[in-house]
C-alpha atoms as a PDB file:
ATOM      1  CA  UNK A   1      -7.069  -6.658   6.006  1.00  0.00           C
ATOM      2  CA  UNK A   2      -5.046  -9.077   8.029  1.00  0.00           C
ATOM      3  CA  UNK A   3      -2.362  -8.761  10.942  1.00  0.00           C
ATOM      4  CA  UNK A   4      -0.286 -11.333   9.448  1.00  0.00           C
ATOM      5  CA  UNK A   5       1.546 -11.571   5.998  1.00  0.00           C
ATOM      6  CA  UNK A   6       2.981 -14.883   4.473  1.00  0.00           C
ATOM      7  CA  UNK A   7       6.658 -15.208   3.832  1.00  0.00           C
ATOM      8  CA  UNK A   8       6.678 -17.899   0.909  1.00  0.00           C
ATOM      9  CA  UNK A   9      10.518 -17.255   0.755  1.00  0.00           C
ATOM     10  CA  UNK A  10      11.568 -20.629  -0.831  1.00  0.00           C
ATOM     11  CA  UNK A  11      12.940 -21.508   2.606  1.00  0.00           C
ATOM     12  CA  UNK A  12       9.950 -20.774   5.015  1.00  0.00           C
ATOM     13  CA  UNK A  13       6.296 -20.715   4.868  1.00  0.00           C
ATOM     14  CA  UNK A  14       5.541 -18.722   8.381  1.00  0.00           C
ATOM     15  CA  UNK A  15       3.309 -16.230   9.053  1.00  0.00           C
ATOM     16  CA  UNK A  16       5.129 -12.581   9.804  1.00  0.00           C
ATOM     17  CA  UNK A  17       3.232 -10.457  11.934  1.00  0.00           C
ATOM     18  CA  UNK A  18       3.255  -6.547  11.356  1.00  0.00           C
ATOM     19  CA  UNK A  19       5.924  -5.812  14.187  1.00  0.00           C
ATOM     20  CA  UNK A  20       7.862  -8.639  12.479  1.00  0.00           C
ATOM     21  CA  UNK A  21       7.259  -6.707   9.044  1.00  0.00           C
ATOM     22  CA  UNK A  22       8.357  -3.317  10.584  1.00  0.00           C
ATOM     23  CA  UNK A  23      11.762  -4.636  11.963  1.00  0.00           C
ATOM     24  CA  UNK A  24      12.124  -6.379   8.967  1.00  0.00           C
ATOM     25  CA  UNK A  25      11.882  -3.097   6.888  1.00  0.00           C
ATOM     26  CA  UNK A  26      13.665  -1.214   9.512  1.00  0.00           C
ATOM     27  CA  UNK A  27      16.642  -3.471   8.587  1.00  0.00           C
ATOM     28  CA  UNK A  28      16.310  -2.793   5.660  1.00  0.00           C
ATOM     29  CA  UNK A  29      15.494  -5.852   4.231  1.00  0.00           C
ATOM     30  CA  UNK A  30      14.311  -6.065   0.902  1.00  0.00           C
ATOM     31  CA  UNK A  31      11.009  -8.230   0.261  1.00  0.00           C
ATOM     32  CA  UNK A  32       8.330  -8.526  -2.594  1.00  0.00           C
ATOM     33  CA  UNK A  33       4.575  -7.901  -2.703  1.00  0.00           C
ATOM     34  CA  UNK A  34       3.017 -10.742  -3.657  1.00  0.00           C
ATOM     35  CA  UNK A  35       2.479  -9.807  -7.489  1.00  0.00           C
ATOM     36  CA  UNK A  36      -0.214 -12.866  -7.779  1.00  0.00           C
ATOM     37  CA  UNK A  37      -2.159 -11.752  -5.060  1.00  0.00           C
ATOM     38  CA  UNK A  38      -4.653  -8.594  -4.729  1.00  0.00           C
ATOM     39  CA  UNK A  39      -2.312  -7.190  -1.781  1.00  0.00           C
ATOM     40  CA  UNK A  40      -0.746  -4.571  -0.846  1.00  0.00           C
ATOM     41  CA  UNK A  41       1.081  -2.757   2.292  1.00  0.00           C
ATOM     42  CA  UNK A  42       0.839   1.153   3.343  1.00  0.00           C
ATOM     43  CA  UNK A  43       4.165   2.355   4.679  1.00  0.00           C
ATOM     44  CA  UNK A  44       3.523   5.132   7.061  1.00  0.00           C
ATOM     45  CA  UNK A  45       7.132   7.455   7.335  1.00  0.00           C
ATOM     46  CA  UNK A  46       8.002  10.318   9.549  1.00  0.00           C
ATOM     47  CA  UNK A  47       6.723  12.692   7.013  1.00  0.00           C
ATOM     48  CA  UNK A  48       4.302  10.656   4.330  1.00  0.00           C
ATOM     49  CA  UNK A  49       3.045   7.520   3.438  1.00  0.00           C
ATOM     50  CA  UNK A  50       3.758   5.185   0.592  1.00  0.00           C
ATOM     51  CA  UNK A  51       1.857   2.353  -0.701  1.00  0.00           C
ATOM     52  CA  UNK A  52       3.397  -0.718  -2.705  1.00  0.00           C
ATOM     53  CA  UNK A  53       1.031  -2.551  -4.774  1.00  0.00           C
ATOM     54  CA  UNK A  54       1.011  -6.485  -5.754  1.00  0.00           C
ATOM     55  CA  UNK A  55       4.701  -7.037  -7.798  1.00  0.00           C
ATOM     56  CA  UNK A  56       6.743  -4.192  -5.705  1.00  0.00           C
ATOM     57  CA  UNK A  57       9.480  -4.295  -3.789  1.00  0.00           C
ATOM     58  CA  UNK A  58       9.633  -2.793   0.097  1.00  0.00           C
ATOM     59  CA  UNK A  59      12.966  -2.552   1.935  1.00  0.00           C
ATOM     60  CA  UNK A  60      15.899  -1.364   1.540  1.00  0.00           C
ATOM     61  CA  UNK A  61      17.377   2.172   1.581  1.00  0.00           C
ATOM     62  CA  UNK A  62      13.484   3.233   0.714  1.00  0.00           C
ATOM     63  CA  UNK A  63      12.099   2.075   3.981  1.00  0.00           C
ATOM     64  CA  UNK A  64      14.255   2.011   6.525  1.00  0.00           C
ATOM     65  CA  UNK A  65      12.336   5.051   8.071  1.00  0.00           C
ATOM     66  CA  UNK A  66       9.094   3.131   7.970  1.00  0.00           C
ATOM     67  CA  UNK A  67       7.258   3.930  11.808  1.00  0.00           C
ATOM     68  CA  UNK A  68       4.081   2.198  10.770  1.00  0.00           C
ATOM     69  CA  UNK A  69       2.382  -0.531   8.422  1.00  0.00           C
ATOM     70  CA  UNK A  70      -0.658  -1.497   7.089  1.00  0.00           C
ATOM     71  CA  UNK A  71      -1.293  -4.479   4.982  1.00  0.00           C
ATOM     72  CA  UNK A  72      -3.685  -3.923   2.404  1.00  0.00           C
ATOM     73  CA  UNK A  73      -5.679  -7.607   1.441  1.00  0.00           C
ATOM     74  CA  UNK A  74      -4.479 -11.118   2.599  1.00  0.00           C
ATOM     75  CA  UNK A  75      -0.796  -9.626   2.162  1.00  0.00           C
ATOM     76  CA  UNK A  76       2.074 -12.243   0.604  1.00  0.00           C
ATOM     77  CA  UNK A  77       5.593 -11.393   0.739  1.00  0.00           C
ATOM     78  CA  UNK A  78       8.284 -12.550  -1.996  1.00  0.00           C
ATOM     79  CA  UNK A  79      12.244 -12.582  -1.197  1.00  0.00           C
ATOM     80  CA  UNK A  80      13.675 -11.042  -4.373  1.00  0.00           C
ATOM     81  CA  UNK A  81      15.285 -13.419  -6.397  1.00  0.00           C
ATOM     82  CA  UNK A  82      18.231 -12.971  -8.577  1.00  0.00           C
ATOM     83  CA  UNK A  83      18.719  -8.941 -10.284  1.00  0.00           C
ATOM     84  CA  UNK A  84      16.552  -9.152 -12.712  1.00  0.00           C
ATOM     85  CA  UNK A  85      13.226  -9.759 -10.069  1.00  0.00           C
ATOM     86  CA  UNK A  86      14.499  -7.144  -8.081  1.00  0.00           C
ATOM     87  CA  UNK A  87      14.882  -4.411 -10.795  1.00  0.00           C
ATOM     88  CA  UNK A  88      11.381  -5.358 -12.165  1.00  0.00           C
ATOM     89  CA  UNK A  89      10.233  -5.083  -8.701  1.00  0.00           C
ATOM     90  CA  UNK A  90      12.119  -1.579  -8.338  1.00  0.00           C
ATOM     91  CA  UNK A  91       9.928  -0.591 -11.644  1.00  0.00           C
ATOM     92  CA  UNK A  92       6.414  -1.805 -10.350  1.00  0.00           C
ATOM     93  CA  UNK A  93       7.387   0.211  -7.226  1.00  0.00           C
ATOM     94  CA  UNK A  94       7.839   3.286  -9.072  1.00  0.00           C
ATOM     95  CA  UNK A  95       4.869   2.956 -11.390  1.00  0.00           C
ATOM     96  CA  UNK A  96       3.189   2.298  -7.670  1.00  0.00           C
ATOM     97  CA  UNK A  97       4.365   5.627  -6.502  1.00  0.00           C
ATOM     98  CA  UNK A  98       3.520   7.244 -10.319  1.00  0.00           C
ATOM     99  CA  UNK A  99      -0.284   6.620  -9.498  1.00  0.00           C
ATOM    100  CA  UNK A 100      -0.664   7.650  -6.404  1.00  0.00           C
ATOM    101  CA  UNK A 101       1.263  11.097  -7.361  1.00  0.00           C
ATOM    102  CA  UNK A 102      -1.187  11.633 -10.405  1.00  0.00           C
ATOM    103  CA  UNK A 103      -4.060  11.292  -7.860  1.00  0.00           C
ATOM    104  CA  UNK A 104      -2.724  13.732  -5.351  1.00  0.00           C
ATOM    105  CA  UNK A 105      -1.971  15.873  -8.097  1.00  0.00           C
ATOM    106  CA  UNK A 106      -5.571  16.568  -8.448  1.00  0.00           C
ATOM    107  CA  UNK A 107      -6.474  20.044  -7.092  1.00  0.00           C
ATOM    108  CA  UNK A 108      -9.879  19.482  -5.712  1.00  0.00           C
ATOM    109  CA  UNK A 109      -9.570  17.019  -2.102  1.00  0.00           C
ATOM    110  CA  UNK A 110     -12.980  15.984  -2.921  1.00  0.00           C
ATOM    111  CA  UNK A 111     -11.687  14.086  -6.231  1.00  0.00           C
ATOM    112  CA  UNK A 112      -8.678  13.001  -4.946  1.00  0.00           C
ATOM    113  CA  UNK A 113     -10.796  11.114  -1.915  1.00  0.00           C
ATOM    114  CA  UNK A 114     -12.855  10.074  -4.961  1.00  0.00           C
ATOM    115  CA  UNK A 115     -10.501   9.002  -7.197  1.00  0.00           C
ATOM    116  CA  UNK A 116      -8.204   6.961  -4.493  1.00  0.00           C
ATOM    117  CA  UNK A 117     -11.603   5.115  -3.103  1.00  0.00           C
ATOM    118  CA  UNK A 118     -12.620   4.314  -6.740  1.00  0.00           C
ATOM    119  CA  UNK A 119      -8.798   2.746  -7.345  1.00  0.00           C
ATOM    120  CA  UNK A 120      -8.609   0.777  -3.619  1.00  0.00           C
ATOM    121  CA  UNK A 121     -12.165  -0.271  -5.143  1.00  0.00           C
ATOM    122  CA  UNK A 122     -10.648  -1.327  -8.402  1.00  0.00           C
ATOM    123  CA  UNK A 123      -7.459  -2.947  -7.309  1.00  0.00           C
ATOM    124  CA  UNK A 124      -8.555  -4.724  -4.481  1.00  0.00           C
ATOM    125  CA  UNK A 125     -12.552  -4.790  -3.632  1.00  0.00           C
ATOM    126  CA  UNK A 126     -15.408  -3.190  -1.820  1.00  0.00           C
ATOM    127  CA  UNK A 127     -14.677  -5.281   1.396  1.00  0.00           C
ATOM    128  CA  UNK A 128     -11.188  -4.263   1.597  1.00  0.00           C
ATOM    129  CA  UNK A 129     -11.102  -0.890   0.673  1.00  0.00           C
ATOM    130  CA  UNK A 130     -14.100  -0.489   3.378  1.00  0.00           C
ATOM    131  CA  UNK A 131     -11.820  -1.760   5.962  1.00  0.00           C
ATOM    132  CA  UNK A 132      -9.576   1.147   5.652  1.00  0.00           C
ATOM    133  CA  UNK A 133     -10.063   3.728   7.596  1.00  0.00           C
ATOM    134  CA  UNK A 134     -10.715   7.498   6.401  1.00  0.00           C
ATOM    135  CA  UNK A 135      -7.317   8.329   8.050  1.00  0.00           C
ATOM    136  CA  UNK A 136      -5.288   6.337   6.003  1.00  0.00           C
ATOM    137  CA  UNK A 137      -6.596   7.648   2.792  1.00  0.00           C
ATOM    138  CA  UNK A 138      -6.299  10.959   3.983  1.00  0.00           C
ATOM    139  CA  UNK A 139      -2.749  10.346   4.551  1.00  0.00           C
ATOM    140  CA  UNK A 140      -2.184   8.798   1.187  1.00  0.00           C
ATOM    141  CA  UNK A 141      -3.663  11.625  -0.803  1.00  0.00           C
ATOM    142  CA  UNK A 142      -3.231  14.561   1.580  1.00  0.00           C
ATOM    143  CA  UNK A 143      -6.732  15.600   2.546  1.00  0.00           C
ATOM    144  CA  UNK A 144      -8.379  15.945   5.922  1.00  0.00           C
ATOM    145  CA  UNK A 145     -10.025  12.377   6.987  1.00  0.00           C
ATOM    146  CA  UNK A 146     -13.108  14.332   6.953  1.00  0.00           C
ATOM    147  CA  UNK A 147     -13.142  14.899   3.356  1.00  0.00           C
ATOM    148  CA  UNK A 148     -12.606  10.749   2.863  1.00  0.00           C
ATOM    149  CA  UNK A 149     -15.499  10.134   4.746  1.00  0.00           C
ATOM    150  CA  UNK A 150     -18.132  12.636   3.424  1.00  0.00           C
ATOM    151  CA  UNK A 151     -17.035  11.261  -0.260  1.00  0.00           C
ATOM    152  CA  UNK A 152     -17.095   7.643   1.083  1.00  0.00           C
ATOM    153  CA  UNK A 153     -20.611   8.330   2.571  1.00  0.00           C
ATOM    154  CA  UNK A 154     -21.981   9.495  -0.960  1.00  0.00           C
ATOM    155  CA  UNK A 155     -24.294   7.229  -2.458  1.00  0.00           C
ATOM    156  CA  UNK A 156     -23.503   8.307  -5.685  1.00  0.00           C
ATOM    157  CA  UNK A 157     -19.491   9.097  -6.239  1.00  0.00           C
ATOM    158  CA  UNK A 158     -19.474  10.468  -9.892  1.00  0.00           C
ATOM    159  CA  UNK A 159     -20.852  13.666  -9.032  1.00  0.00           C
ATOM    160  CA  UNK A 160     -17.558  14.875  -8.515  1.00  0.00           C
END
């Protein structure tokens, strides 16, 4: 998980740092995730959090209300190129947001925590996923940070 992101806009190549990011999105700027790249950025609102995967679009109207990031891998960020990026990018988002619904649609906290581990896992790897903390999961799923940690501490997961 780094404190920096790379802006590979076609006109710069500088490193943004995560109060950088925020005002960015707080401008509502619109910028890519890094669709190439296993990366990723958690968008903490007033109310919820959001995550946007590799390939979706942040900014905007969407994020404006953003208090809080977290980048999620060696995170890469894209200016949107003509329409057609940007609506692609718009769909990726929502299939983003699709995925994380189906997992807190799960009644049982213990296989949410599970599942949204095993996916972090899966998308990303067992490094990165370990440097989140149990709070963030919690707030991605809606479960107590307690319940992320006693299912993270499990040696084996599929019991669940």
């Amino acid at each position: 998980m780094g404190s920096t992101a790379t802006n590979s806009s076609s006109d710069s190549h500088q490193p943004l740092s995560v109060p950088d990011i925020l005002d960015t999105l707080q401008r509502g700027e619109l910028w890519m995730i890094n669709a190439r790249r296993k990366n990723g950025l958690i968008l903490r609102k007033p109310y919820h959090v959001d995550f946007a995967g590799p390939g979706a679009i942040i900014g905007g109207l969407f994020d404006k209300e953003v208090v809080d990031i977290i980048p999620v891998g060696s995170l890469s960020l894209l200016r949107p190129g003509q329409s057609s990026e940007r609506q692609k990018a718009y769909l990726i988002r929502r299939q983003w947001v699709k995925l994380l619904k189906q997992i807190t649609d799960k009644p049982i906290p213990e296989q949410r925590a599970q599942v949204i581990l095993n996916q972090f896992e899966n998308w990303f790897d067992l490094e990165t996923a370990a440097q989140l903390s149990d709070e963030t999961f919690a707030l991605l799923i809606g479960v107590l940070p307690q319940t992320v940690r006693r299912v993270r501490n499990r040696v084996n997961r599929s019991e669940i």
